[in-house]
C-alpha atoms as a PDB file:
ATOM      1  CA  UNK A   1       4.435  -1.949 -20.835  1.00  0.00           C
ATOM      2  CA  UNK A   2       2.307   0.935 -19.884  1.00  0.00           C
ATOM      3  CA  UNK A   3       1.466   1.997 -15.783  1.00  0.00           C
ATOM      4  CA  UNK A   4      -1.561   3.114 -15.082  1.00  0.00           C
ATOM      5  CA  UNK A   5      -2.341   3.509 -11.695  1.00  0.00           C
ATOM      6  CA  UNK A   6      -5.798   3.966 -11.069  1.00  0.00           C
ATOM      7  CA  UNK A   7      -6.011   3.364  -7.039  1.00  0.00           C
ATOM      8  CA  UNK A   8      -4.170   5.759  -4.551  1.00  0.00           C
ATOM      9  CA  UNK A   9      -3.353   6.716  -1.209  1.00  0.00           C
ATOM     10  CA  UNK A  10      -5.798   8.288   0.939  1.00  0.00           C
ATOM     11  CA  UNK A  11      -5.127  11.695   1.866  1.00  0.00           C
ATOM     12  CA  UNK A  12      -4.906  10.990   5.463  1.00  0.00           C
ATOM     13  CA  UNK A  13      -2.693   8.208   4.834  1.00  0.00           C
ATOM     14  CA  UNK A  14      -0.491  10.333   2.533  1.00  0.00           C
ATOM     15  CA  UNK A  15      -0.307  13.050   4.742  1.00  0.00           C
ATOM     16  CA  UNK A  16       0.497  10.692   7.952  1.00  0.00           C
ATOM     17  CA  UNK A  17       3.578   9.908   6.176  1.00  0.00           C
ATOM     18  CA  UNK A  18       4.557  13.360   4.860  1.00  0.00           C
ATOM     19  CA  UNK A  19       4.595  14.972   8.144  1.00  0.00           C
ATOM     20  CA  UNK A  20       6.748  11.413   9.277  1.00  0.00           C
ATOM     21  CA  UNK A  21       3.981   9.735  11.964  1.00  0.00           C
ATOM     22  CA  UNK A  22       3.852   6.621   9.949  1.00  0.00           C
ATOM     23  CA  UNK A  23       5.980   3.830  11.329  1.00  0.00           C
ATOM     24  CA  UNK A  24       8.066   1.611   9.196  1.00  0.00           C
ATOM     25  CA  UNK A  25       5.855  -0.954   7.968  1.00  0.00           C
ATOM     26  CA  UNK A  26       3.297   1.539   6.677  1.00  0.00           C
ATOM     27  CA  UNK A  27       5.860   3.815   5.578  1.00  0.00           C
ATOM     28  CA  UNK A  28       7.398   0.727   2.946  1.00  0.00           C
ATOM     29  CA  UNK A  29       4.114   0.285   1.737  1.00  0.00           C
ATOM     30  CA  UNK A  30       3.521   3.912   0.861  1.00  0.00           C
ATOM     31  CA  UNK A  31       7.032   4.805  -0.235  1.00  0.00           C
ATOM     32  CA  UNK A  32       6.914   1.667  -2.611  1.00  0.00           C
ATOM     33  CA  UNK A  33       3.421   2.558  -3.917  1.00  0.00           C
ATOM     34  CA  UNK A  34       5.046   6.379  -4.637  1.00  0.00           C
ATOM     35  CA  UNK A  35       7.987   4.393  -6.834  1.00  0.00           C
ATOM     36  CA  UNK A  36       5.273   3.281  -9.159  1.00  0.00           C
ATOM     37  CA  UNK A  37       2.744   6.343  -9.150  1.00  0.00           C
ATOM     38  CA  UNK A  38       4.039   9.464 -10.033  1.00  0.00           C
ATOM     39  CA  UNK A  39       0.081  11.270  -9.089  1.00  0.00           C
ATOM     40  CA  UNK A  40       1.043  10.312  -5.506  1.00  0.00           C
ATOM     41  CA  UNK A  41       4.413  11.826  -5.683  1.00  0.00           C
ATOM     42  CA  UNK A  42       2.553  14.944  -6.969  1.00  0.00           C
ATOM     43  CA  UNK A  43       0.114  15.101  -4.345  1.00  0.00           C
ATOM     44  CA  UNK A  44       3.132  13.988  -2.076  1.00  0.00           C
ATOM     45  CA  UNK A  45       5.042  17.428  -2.849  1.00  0.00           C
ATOM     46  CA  UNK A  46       2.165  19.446  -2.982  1.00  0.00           C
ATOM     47  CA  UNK A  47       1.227  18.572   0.543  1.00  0.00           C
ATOM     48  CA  UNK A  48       4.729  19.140   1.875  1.00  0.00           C
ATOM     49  CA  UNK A  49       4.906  22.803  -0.188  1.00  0.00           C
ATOM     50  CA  UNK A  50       1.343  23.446   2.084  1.00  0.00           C
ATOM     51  CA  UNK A  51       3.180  22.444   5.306  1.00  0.00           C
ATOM     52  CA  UNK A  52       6.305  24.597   4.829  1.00  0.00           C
ATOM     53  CA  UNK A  53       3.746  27.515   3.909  1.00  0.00           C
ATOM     54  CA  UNK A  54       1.604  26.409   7.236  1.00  0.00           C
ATOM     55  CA  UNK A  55       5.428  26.120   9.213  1.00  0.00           C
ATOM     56  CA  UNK A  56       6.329  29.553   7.946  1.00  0.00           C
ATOM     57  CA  UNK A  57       3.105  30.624   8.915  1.00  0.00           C
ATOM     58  CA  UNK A  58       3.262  29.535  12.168  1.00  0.00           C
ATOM     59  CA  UNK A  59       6.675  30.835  12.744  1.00  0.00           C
ATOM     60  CA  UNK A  60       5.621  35.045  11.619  1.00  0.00           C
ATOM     61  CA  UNK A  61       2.673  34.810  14.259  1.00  0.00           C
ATOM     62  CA  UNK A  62       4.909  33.339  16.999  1.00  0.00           C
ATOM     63  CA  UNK A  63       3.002  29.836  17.230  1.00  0.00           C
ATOM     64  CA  UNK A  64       4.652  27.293  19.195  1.00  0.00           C
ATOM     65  CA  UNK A  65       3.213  24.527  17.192  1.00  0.00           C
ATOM     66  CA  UNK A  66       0.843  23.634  14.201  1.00  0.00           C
ATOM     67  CA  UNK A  67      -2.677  23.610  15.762  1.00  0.00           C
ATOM     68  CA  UNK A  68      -5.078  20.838  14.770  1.00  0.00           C
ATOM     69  CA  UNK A  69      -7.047  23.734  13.326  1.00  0.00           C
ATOM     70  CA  UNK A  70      -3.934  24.234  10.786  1.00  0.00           C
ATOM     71  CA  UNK A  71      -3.832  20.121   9.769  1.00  0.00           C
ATOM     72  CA  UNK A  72      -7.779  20.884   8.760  1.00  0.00           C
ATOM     73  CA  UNK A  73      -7.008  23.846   6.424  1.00  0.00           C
ATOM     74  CA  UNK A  74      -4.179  22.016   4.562  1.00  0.00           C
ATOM     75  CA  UNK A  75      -6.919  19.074   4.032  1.00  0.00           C
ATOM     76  CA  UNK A  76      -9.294  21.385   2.566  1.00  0.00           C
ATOM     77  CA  UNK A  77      -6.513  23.547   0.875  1.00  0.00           C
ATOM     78  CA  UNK A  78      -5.325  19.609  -1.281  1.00  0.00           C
ATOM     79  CA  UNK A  79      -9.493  19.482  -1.543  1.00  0.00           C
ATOM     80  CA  UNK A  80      -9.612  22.656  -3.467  1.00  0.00           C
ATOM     81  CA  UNK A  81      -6.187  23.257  -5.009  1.00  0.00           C
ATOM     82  CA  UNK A  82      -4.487  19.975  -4.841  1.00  0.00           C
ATOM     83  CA  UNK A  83      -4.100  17.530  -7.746  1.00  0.00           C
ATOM     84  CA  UNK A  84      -7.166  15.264  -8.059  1.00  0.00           C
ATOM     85  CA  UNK A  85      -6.325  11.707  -8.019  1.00  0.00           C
ATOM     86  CA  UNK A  86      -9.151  11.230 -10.413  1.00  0.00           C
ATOM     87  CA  UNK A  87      -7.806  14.180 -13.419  1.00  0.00           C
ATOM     88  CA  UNK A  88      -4.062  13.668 -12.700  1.00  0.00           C
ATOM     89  CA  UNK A  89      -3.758  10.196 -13.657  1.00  0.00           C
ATOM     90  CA  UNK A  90      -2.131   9.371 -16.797  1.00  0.00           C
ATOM     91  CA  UNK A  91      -0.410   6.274 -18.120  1.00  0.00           C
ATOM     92  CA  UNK A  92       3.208   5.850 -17.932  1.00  0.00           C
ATOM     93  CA  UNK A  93       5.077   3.675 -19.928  1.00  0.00           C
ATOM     94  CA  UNK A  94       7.297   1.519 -18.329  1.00  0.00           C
ATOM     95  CA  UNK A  95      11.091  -0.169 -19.962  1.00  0.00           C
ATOM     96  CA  UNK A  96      10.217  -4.179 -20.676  1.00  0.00           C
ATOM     97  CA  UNK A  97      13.499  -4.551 -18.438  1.00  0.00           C
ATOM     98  CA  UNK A  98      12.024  -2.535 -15.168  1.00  0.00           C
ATOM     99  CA  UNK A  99      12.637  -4.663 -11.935  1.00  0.00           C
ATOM    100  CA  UNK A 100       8.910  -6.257 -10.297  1.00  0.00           C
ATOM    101  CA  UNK A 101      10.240  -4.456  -7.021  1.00  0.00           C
ATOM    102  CA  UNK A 102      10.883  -1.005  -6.599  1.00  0.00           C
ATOM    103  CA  UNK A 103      13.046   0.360  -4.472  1.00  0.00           C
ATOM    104  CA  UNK A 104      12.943   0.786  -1.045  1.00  0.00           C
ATOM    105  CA  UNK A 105      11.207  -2.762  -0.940  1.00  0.00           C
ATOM    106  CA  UNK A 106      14.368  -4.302  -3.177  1.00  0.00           C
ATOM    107  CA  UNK A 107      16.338  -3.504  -0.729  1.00  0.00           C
ATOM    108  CA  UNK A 108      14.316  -5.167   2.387  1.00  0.00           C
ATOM    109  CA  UNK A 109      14.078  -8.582  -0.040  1.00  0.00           C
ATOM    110  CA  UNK A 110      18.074  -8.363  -1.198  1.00  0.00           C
ATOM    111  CA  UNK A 111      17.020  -8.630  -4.925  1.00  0.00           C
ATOM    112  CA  UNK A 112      14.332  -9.221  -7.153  1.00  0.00           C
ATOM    113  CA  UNK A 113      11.294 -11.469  -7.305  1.00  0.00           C
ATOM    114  CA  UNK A 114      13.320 -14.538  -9.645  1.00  0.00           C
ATOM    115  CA  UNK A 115      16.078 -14.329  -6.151  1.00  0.00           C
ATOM    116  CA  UNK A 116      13.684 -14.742  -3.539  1.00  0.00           C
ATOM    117  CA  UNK A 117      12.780 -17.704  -1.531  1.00  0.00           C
ATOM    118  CA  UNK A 118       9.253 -18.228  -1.073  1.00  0.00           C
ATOM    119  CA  UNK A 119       7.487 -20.136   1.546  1.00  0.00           C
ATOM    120  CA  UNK A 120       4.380 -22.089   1.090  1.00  0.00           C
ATOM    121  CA  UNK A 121       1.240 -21.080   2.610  1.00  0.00           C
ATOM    122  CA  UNK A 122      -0.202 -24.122   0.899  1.00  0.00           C
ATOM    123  CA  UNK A 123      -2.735 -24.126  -2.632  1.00  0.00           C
ATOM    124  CA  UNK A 124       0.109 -22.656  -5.075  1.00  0.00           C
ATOM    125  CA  UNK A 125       0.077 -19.492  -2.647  1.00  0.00           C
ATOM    126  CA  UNK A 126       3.833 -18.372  -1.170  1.00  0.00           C
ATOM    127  CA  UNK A 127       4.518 -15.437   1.148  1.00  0.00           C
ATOM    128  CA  UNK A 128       7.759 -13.844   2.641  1.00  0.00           C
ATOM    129  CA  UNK A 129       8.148 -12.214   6.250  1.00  0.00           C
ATOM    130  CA  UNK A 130       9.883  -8.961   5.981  1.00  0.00           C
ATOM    131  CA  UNK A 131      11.853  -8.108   8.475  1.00  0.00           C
ATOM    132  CA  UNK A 132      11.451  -4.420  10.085  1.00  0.00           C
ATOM    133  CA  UNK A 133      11.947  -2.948  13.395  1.00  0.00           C
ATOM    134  CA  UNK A 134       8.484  -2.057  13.506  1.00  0.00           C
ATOM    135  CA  UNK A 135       6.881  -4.110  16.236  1.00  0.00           C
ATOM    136  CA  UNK A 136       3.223  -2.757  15.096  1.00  0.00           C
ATOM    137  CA  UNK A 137       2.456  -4.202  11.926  1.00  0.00           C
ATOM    138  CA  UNK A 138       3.728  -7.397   9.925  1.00  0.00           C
ATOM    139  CA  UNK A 139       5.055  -6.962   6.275  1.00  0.00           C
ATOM    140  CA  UNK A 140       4.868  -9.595   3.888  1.00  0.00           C
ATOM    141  CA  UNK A 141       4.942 -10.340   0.146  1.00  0.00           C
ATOM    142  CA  UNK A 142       2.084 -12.544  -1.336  1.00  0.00           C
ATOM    143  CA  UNK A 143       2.018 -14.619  -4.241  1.00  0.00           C
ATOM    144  CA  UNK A 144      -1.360 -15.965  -5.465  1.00  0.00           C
ATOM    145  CA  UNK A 145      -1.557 -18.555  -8.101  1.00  0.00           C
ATOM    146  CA  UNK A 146      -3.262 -17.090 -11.310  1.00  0.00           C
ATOM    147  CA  UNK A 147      -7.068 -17.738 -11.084  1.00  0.00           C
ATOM    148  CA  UNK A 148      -7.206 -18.406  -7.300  1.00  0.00           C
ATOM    149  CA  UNK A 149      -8.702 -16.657  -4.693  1.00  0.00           C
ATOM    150  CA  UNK A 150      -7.441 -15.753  -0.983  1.00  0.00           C
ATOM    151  CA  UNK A 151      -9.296 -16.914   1.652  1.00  0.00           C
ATOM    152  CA  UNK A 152     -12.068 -15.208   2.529  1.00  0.00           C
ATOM    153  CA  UNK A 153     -11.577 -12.802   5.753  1.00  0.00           C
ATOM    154  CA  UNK A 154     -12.056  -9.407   7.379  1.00  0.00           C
ATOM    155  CA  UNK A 155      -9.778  -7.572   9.456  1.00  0.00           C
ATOM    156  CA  UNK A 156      -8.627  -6.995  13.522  1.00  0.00           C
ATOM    157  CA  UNK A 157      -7.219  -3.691  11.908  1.00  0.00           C
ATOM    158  CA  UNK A 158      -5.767  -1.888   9.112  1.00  0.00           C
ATOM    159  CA  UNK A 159      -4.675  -3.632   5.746  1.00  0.00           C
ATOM    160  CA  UNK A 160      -2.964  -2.265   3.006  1.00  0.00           C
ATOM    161  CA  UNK A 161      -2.190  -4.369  -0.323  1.00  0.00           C
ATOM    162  CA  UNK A 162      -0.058  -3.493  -3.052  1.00  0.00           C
ATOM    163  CA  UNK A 163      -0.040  -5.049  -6.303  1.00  0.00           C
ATOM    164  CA  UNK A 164       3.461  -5.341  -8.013  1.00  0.00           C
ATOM    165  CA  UNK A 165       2.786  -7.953 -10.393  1.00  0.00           C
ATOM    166  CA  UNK A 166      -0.340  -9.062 -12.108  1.00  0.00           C
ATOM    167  CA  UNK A 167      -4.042  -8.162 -10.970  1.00  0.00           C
ATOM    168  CA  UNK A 168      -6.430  -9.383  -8.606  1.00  0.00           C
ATOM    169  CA  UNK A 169     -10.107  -8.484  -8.393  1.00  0.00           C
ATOM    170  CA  UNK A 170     -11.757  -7.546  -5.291  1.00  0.00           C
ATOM    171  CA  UNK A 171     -15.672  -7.670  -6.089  1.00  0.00           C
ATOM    172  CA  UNK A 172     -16.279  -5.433  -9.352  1.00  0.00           C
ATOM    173  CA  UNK A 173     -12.835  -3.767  -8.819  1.00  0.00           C
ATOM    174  CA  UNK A 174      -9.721  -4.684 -10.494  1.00  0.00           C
ATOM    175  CA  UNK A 175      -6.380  -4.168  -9.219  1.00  0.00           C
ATOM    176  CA  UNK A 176      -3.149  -4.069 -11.027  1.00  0.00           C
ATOM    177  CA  UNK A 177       0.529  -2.779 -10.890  1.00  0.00           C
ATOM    178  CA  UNK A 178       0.600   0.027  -8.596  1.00  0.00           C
ATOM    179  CA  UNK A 179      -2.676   0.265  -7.489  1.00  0.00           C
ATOM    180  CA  UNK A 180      -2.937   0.191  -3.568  1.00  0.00           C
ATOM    181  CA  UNK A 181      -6.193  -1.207  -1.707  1.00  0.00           C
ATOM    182  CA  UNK A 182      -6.977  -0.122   2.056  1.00  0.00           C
ATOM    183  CA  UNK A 183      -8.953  -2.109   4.281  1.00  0.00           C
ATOM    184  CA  UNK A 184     -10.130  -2.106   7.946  1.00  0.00           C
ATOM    185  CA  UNK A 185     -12.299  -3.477  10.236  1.00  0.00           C
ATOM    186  CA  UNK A 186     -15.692  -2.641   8.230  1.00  0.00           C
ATOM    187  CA  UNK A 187     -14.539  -4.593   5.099  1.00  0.00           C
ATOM    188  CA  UNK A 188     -14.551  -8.772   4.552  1.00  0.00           C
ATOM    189  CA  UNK A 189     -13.901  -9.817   1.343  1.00  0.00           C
ATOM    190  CA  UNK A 190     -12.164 -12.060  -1.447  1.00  0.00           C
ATOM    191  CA  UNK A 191      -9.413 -11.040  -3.340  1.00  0.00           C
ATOM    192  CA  UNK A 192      -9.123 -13.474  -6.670  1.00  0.00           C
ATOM    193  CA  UNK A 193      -5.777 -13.417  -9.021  1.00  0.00           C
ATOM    194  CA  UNK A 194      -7.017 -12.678 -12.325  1.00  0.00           C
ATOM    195  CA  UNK A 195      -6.514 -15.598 -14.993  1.00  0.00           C
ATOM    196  CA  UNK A 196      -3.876 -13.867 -16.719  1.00  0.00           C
ATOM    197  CA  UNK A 197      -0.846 -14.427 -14.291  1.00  0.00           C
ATOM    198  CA  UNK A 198       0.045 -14.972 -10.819  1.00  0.00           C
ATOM    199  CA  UNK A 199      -0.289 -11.441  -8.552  1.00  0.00           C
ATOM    200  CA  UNK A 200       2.795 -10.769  -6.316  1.00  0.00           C
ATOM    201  CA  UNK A 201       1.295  -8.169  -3.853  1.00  0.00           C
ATOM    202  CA  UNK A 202       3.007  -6.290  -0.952  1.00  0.00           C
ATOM    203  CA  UNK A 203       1.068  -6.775   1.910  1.00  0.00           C
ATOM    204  CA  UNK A 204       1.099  -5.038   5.230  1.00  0.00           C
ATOM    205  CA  UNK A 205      -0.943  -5.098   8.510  1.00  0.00           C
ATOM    206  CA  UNK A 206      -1.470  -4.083  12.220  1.00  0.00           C
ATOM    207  CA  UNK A 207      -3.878  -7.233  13.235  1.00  0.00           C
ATOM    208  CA  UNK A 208      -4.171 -10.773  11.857  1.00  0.00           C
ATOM    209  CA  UNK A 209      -6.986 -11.493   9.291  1.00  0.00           C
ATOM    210  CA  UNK A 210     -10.076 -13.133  10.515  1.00  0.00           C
ATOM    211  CA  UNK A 211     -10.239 -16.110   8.262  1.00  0.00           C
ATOM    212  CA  UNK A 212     -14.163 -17.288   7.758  1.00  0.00           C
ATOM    213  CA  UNK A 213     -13.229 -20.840   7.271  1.00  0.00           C
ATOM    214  CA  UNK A 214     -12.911 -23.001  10.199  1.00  0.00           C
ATOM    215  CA  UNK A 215      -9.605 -25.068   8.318  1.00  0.00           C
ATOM    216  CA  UNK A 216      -7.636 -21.999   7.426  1.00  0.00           C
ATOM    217  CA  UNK A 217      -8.197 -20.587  11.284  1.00  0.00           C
ATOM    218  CA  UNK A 218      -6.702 -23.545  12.996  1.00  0.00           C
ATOM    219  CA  UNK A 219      -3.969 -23.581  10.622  1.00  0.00           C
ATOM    220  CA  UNK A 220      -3.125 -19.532  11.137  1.00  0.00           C
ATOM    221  CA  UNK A 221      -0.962 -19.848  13.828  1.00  0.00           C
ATOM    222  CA  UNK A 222       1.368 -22.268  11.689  1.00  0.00           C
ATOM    223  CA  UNK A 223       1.381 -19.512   9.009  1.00  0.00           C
ATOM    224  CA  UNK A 224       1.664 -16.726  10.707  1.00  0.00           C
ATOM    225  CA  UNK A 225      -1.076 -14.610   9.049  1.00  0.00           C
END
């Protein structure tokens, strides 16, 4: 099996948890999308190399703190000398035997996909609850029967969604293993599992999803999405 990540981390979002202001539910999603993309882990070192230069820095002239002014010049130092999501990417191949969840998330579930207990959110589609201490977001695994679609909806906030096994498309885009989609207020959409398999996505969000149909709305309280 070959990885080939072709959707990433936003800068902002990568940098949010390199300097540590993301709180835990964010920080599993990123930390478990870095597991599976080793052009995130690059950019990942290459923006805490910048800060220990900007901390250094900061520390010869006397500066009590990074300025705001300092954050800007490391985002347009990884614009001009940082690896390019784009150019870095490269397949990796992957052992037949390598676990659906990557650590840290294999550690939140206790074990693997085939020793979880799923609960139905009705339609062939399961979810899990995963328990944090983080009281501003909710983090869940998804399982979406092949072929079927999620509900359409937009957002109350920020959604990220992780693919771990199989593909879903989202419009013209296609997401598979490792690739990470980010969504927010602006967006409503559709995901739909491709035909090929079910997708087992890690899911995490700061807002419940605004649900266009009138059914799955009265029924969202029950669920818990």
């Amino acid at each position: 099996m070959t990885l080939h990540v072709q959707h990433h981390i936003s800068d902002e979002l990568l940098l949010d948890y390199a300097t540590g202001n993301l709180t835990e539910g964010w920080s599993i999603a990123v930390a478990t999308h870095l597991a599976l993309c080793p052009t995130c882990r690059n950019r990942l070192s290459f923006m805490e190399h910048t800060g220990g230069q900007l901390l250094e820095a900061a520390d010869e002239n006397d500066t009590p703190a990074i300025s705001t002014d300092s954050w800007a010049a490391m985002k347009a130092k990884l614009s001009s000398e940082g690896p390019s999501r784009a150019s870095a990417a490269k397949p990796v191949a992957a052992p037949a035997d390598i676990p659906v969840l990557p650590e840290p998330l294999r550690s939140y579930l206790g074990g693997d996909v085939e020793a979880l207990k799923w609960k139905s959110l009705g339609r062939g589609a399961y979810h899990i609850l995963i328990k944090t201490g983080d009281l501003q977001s909710q983090v869940r695994l998804l399982k979406i029967p092949a072929g079927k679609p999620v509900p359409e909806h937009s957002h109350g906030g920020r959604e990220l969604t992780l693919v771990l096994k199989g593909a879903f498309t989202d419009g013209a885009t296609v997401f598979k293993r490792g690739d990470i989609e980010e969504a927010d207020e602006t967006l409503t959409h559709q995901p739909v599992a491709t035909p090929d398999g079910d997708c087992i996505c890690l899911a995490v969000t700061d807002a419940p999803l605004k649900f266009k149909s009138l059914l799955v709305r009265l029924v969202q309280p029950v669920l818990g999405i």
